[in-house]
N, C-alpha and C. Protein backbone atom coordinates (compact mmCIF):
# COMPACT_ATOMS: atom_id res chain seq x y z
N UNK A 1 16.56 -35.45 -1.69
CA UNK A 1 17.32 -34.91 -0.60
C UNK A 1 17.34 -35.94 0.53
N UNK A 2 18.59 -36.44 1.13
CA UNK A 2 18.93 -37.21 2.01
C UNK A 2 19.17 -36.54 3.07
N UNK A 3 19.97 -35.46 3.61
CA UNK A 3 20.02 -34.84 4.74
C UNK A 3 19.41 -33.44 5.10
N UNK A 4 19.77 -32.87 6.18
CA UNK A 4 19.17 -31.87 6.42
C UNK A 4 19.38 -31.07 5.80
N UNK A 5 18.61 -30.04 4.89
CA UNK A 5 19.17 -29.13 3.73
C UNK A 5 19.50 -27.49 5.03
N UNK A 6 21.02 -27.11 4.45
CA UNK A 6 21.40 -25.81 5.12
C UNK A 6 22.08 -25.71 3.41
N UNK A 7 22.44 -23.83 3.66
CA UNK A 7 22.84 -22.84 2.80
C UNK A 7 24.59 -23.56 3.72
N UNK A 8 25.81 -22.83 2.22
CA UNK A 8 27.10 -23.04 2.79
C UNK A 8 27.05 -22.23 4.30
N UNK A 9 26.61 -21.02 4.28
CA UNK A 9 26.44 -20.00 5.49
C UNK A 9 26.17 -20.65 6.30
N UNK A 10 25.20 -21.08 6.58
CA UNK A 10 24.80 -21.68 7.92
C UNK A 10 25.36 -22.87 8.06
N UNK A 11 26.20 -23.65 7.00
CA UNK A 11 26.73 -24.86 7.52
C UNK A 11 28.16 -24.50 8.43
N UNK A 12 28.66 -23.25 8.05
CA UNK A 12 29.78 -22.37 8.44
C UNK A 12 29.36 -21.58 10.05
N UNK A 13 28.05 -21.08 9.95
CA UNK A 13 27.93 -20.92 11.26
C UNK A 13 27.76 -22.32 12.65
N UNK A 14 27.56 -23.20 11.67
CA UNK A 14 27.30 -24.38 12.90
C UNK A 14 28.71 -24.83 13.09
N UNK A 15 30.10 -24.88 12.11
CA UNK A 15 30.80 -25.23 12.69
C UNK A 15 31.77 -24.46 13.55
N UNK A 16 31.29 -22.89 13.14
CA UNK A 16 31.66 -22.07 14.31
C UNK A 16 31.59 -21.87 15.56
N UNK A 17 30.15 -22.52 15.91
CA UNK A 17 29.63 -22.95 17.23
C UNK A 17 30.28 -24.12 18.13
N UNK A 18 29.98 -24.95 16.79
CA UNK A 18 31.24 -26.64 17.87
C UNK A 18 32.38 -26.09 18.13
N UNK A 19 33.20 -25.41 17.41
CA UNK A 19 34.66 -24.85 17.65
C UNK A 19 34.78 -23.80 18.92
N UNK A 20 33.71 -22.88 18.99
CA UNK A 20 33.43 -22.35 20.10
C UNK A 20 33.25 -23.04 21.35
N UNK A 21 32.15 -24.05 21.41
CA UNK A 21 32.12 -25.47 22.48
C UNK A 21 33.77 -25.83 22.78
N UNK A 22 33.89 -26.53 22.05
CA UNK A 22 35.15 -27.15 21.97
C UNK A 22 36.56 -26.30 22.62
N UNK A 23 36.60 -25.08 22.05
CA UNK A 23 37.84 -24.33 22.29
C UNK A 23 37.75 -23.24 23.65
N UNK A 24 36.17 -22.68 23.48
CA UNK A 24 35.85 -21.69 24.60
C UNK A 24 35.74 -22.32 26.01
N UNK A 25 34.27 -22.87 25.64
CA UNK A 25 32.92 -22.98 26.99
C UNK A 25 33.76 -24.46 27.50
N UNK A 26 33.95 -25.71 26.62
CA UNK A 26 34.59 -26.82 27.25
C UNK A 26 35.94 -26.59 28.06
N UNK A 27 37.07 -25.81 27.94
CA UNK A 27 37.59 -25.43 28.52
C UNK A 27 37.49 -24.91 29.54
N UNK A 28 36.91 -24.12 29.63
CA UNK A 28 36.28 -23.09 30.69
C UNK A 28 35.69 -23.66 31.71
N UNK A 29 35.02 -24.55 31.36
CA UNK A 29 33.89 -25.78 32.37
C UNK A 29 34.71 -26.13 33.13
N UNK A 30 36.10 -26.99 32.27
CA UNK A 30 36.80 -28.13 32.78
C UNK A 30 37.23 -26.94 33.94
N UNK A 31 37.94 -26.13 33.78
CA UNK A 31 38.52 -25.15 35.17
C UNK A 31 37.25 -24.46 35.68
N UNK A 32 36.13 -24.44 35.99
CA UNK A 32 35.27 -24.05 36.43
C UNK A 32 34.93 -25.29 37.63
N UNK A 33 35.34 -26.63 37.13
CA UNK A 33 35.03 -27.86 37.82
C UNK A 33 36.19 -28.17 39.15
N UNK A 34 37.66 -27.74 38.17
CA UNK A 34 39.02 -27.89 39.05
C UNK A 34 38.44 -26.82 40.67
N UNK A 35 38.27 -25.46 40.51
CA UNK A 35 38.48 -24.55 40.97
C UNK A 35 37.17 -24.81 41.88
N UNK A 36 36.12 -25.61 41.99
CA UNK A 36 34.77 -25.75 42.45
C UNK A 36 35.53 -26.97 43.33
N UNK A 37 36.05 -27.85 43.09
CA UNK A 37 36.58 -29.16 43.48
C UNK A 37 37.79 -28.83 44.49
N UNK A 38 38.24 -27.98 44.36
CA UNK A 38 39.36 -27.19 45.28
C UNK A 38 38.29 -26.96 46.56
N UNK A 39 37.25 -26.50 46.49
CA UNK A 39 36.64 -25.92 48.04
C UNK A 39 36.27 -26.77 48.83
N UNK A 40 36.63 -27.93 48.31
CA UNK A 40 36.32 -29.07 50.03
C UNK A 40 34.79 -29.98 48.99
N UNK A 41 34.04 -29.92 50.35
CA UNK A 41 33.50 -31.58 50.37
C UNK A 41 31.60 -30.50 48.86
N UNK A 42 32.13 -31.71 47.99
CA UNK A 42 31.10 -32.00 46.67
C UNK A 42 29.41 -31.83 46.96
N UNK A 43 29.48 -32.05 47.96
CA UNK A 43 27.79 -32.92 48.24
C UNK A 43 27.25 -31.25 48.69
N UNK A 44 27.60 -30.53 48.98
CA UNK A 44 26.99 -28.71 49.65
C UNK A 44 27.74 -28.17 48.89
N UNK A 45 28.58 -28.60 47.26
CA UNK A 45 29.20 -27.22 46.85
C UNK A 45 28.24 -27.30 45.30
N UNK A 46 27.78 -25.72 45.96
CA UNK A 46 26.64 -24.97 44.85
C UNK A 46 27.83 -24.68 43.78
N UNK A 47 29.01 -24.27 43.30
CA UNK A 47 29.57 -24.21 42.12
C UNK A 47 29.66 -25.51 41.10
N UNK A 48 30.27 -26.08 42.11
CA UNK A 48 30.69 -27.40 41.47
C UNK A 48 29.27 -27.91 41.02
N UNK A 49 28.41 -27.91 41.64
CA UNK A 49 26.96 -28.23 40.95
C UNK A 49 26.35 -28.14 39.45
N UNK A 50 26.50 -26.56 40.24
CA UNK A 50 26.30 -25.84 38.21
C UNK A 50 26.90 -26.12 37.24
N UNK A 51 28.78 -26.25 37.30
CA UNK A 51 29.87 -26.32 36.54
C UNK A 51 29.14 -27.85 36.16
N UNK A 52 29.29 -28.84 36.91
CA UNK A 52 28.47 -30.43 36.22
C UNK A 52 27.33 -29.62 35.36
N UNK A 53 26.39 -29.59 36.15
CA UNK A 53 24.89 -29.18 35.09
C UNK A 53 25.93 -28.75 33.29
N UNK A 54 26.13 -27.24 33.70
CA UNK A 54 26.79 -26.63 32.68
C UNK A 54 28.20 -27.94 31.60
N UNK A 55 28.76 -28.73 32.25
CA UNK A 55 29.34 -29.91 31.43
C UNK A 55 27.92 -29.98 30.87
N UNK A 56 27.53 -30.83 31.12
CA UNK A 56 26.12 -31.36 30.69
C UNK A 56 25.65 -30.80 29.55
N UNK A 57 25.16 -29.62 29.68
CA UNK A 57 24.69 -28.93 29.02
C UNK A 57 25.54 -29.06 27.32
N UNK A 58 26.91 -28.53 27.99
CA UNK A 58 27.57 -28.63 26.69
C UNK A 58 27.90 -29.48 25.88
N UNK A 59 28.12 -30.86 26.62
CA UNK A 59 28.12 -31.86 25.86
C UNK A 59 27.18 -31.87 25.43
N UNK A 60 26.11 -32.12 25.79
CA UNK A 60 24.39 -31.93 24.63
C UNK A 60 24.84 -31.35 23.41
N UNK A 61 25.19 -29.86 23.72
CA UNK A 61 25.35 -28.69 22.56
C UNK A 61 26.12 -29.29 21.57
N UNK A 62 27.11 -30.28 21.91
CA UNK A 62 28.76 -30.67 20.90
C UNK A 62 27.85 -31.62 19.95
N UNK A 63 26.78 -32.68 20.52
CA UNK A 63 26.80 -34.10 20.12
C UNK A 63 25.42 -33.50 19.14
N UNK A 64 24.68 -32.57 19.60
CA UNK A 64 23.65 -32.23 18.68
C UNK A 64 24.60 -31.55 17.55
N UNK A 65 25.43 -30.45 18.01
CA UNK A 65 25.92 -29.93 16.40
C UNK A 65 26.60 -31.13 15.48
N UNK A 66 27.26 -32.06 16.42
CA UNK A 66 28.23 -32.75 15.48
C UNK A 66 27.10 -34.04 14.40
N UNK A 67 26.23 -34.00 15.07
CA UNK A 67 25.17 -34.98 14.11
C UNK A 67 24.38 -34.05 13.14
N UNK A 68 23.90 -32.65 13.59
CA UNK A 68 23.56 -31.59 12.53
C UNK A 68 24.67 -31.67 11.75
N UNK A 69 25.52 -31.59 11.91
CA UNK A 69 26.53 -31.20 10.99
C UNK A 69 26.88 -32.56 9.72
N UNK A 70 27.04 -33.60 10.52
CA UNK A 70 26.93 -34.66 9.72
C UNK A 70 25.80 -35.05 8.80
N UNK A 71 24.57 -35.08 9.60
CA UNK A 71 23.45 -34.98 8.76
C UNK A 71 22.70 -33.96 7.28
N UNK A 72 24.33 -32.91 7.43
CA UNK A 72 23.68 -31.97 6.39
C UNK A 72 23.60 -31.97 5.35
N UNK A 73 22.98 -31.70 4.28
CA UNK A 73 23.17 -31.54 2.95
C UNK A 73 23.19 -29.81 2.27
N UNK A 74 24.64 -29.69 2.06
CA UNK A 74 24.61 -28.16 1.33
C UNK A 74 24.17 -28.26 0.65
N UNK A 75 23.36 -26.74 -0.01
CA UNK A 75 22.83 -26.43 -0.81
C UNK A 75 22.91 -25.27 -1.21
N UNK A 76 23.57 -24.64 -2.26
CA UNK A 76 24.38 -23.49 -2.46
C UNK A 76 23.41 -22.64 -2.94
N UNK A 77 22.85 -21.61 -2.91
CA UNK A 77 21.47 -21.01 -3.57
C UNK A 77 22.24 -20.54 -5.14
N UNK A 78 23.86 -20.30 -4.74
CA UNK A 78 23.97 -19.34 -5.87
C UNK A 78 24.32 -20.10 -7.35
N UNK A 79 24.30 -21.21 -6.65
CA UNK A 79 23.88 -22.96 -7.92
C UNK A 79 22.91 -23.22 -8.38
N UNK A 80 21.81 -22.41 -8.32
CA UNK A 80 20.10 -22.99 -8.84
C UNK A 80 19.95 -21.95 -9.11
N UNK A 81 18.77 -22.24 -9.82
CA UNK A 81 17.92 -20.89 -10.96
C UNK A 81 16.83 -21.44 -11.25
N UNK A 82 15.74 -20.16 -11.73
CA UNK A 82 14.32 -21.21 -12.17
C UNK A 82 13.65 -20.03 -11.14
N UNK A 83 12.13 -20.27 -11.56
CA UNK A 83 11.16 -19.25 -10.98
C UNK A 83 10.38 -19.60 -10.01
N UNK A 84 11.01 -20.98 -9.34
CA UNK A 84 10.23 -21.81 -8.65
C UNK A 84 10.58 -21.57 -7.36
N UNK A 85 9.89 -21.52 -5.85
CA UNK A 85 10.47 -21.56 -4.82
C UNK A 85 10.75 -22.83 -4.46
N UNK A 86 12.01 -22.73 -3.97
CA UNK A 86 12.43 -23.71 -3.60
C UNK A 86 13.65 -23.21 -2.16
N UNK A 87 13.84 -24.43 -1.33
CA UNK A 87 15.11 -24.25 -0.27
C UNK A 87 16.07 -23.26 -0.98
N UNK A 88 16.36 -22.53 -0.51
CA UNK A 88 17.77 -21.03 -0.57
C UNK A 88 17.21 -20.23 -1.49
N UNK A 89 15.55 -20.16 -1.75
CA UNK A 89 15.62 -19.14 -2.59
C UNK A 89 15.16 -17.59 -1.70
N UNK A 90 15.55 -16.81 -2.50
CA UNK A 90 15.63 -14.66 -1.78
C UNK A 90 14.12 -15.42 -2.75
N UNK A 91 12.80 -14.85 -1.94
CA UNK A 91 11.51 -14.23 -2.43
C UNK A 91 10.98 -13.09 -1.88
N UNK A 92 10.65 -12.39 -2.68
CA UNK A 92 9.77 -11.07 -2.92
C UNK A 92 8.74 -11.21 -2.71
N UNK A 93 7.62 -11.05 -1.76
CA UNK A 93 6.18 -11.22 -1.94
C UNK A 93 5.59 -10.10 -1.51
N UNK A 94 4.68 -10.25 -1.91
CA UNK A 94 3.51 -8.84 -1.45
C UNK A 94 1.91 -9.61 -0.56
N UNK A 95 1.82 -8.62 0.61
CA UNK A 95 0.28 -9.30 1.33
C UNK A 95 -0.59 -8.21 0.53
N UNK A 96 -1.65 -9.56 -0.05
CA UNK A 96 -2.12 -8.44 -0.90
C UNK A 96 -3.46 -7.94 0.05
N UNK A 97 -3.36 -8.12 1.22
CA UNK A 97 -4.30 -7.37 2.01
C UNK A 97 -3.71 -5.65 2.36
N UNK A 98 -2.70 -5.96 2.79
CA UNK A 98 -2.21 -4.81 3.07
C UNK A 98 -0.79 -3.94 1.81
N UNK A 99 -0.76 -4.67 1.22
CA UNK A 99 0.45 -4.12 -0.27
C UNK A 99 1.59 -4.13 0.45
N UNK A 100 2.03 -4.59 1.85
CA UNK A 100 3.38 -4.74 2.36
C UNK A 100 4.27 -5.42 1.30
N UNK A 101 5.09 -5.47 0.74
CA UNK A 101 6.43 -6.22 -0.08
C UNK A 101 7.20 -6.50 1.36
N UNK A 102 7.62 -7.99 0.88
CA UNK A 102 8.77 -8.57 2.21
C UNK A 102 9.38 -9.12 0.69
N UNK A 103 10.89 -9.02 1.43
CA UNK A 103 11.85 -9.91 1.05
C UNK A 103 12.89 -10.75 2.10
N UNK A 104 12.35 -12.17 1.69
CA UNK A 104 13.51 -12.95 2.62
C UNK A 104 13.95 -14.34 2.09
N UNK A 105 15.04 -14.89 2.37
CA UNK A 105 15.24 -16.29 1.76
C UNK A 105 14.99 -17.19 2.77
N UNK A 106 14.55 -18.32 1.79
CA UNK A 106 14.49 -19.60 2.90
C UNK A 106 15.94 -20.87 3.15
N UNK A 107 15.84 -20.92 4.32
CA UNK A 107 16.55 -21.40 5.05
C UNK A 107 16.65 -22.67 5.83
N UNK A 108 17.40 -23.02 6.95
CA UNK A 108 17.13 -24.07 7.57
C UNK A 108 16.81 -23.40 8.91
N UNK A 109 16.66 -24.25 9.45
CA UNK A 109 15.84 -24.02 11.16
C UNK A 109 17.37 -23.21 11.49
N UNK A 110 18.06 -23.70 11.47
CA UNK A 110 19.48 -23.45 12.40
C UNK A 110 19.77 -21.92 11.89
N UNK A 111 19.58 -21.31 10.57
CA UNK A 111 20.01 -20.40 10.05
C UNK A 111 18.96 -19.45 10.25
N UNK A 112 17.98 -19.13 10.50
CA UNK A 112 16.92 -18.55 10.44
C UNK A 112 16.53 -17.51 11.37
N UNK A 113 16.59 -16.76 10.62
CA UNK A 113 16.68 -14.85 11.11
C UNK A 113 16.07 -13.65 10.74
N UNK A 114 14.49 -13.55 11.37
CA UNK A 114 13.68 -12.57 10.76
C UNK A 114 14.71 -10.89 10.58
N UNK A 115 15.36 -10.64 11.34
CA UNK A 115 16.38 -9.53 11.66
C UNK A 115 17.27 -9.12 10.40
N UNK A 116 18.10 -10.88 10.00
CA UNK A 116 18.22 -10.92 9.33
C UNK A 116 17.67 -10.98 7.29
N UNK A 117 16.75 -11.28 7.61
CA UNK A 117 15.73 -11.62 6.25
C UNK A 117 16.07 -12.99 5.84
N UNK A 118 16.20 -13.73 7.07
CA UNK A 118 15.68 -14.96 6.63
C UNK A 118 14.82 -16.02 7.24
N UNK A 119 14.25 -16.71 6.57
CA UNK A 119 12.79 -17.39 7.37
C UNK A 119 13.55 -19.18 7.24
N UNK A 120 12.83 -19.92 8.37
CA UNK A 120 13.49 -21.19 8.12
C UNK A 120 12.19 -22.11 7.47
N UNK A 121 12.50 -23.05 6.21
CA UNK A 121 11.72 -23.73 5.98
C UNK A 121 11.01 -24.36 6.61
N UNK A 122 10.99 -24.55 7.08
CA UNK A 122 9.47 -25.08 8.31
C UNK A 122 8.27 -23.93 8.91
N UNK A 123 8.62 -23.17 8.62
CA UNK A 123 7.91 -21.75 9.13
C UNK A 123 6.73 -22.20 8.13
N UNK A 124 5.67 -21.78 8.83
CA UNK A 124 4.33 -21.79 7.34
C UNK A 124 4.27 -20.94 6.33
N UNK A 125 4.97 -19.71 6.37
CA UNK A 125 4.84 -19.04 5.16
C UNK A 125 5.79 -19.80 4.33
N UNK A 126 6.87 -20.32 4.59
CA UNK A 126 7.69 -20.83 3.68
C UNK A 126 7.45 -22.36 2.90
N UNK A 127 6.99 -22.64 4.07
CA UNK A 127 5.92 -23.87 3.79
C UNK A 127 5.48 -23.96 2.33
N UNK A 128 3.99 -22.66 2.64
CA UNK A 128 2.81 -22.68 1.78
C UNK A 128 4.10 -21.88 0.56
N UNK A 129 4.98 -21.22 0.56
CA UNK A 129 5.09 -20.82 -0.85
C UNK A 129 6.30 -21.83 -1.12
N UNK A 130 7.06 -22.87 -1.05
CA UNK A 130 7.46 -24.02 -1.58
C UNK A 130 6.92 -24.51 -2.70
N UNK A 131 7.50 -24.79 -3.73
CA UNK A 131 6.49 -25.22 -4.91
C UNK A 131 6.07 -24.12 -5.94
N UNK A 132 5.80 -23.12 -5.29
CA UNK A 132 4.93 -22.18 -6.34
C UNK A 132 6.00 -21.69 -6.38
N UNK A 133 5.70 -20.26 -7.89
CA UNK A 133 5.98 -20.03 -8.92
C UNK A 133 6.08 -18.46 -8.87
N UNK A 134 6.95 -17.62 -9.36
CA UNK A 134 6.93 -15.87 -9.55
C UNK A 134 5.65 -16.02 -10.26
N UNK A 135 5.17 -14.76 -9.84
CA UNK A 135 3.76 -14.46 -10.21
C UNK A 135 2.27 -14.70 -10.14
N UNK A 136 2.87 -16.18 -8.79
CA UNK A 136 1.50 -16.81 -8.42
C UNK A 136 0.97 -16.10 -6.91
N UNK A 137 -0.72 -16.28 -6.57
CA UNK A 137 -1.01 -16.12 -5.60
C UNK A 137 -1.47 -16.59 -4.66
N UNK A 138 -0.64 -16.88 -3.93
CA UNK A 138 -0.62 -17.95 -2.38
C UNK A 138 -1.18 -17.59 -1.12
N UNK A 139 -2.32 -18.74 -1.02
CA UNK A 139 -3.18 -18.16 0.31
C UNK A 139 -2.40 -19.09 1.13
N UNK A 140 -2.08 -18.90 2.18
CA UNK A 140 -1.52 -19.47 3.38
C UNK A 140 -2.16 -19.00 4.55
N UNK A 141 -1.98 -20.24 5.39
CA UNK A 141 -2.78 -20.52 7.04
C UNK A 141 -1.30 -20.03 8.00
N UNK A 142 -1.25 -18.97 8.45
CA UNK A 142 -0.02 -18.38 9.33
C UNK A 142 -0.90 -18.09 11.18
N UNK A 143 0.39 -18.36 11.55
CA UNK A 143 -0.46 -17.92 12.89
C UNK A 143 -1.14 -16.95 13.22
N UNK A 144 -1.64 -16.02 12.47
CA UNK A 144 -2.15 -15.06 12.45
C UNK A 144 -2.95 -14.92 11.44
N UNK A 145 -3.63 -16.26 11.16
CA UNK A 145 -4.76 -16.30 10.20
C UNK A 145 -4.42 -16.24 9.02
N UNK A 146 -4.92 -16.53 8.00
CA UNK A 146 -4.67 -16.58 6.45
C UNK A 146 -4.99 -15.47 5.76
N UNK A 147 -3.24 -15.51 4.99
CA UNK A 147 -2.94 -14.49 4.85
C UNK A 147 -2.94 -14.67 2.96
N UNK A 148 -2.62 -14.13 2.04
CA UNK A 148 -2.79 -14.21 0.78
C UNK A 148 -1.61 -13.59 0.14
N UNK A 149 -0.53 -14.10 -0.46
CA UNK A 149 0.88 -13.52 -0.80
C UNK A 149 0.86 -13.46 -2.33
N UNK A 150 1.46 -12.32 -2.85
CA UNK A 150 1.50 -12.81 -4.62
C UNK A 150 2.97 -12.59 -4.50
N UNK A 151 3.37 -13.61 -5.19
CA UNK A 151 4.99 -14.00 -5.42
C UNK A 151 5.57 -13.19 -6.66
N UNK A 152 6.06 -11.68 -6.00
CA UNK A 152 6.78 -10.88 -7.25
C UNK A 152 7.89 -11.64 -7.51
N UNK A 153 9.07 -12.32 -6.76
CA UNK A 153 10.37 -12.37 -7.34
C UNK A 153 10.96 -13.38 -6.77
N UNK A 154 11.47 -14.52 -7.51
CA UNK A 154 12.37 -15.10 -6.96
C UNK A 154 13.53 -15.40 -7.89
N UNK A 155 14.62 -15.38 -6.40
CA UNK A 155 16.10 -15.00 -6.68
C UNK A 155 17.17 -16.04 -6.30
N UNK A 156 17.75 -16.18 -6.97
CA UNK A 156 19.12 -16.90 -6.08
C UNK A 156 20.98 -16.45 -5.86
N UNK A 157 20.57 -15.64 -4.71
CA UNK A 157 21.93 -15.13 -4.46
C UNK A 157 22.89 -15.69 -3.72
């Protein structure tokens, strides 16, 4: 893997965001700046202030998505198979302290939505179960102390 691994989904939500930048908030700025620049003298005007900051801001937002975006490498979950966890896979696990069952897929940072049921690979649970296998049992170091998962199911939807 050469770039940043995202699901098609989340490569779709990031370019929803630049298009939003681009079409919404950059617009909006630019006449937020006109209409601040209309009230006289720059140096004591608190709008025109923010409206810069807020440019600012957004350009950040454009130049980070547009290099996420470039930097990505799709990865379709519903293209792989195998019992192995790996990036985009739906897993099933159970804490076998408490018999809770979670199900969530792993993801990229950008996509990543406990709400949703999904965790981003960098998270430590996703971490520690990378590699392993349906049916194995994975002790992992979580911020909340180590926890012990047995891997009922993995899926690729």
């Amino acid at each position: 893997m050469t770039g940043t691994p995202i699901t098609p989904a989340g490569l779709a939500k990031l370019h929803a965001q630049l298009k939003h930048l681009r079409e919404v908030e950059r617009p909006k700025n630019i006449n937020d700046l006109e209409e601040a620049r209309a009230h006289g003298d720059l140096r004591e005007n608190a709008e025109y202030h923010a409206a810069k900051d807020r440019q600012g801001f957004i350009a950040g937002q454009m130049r980070f998505l547009e290099s996420t975006i470039a930097d990505a490498e799709v990865i379709d979950p519903k293209k792989l198979s195998g019992s192995r966890v790996t990036f985009g896979a739906t897993v099933t696990v159970t804490d076998t302290d408490t018999d809770k069952t979670t199900r969530f897929q792993i993801v990229s940072e950008f996509e990543a939505d406990l709400d949703a049921g999904t965790v981003s690979v960098k998270a430590p649970t996703a971490r520690g179960l990378l590699g392993k296998e349906q049916g194995d049992e994975v002790a992992i170091m979580t911020p909340r102390g180590k926890r012990v998962f047995y891997i009922e199911k993995v899926e690729w939807l």
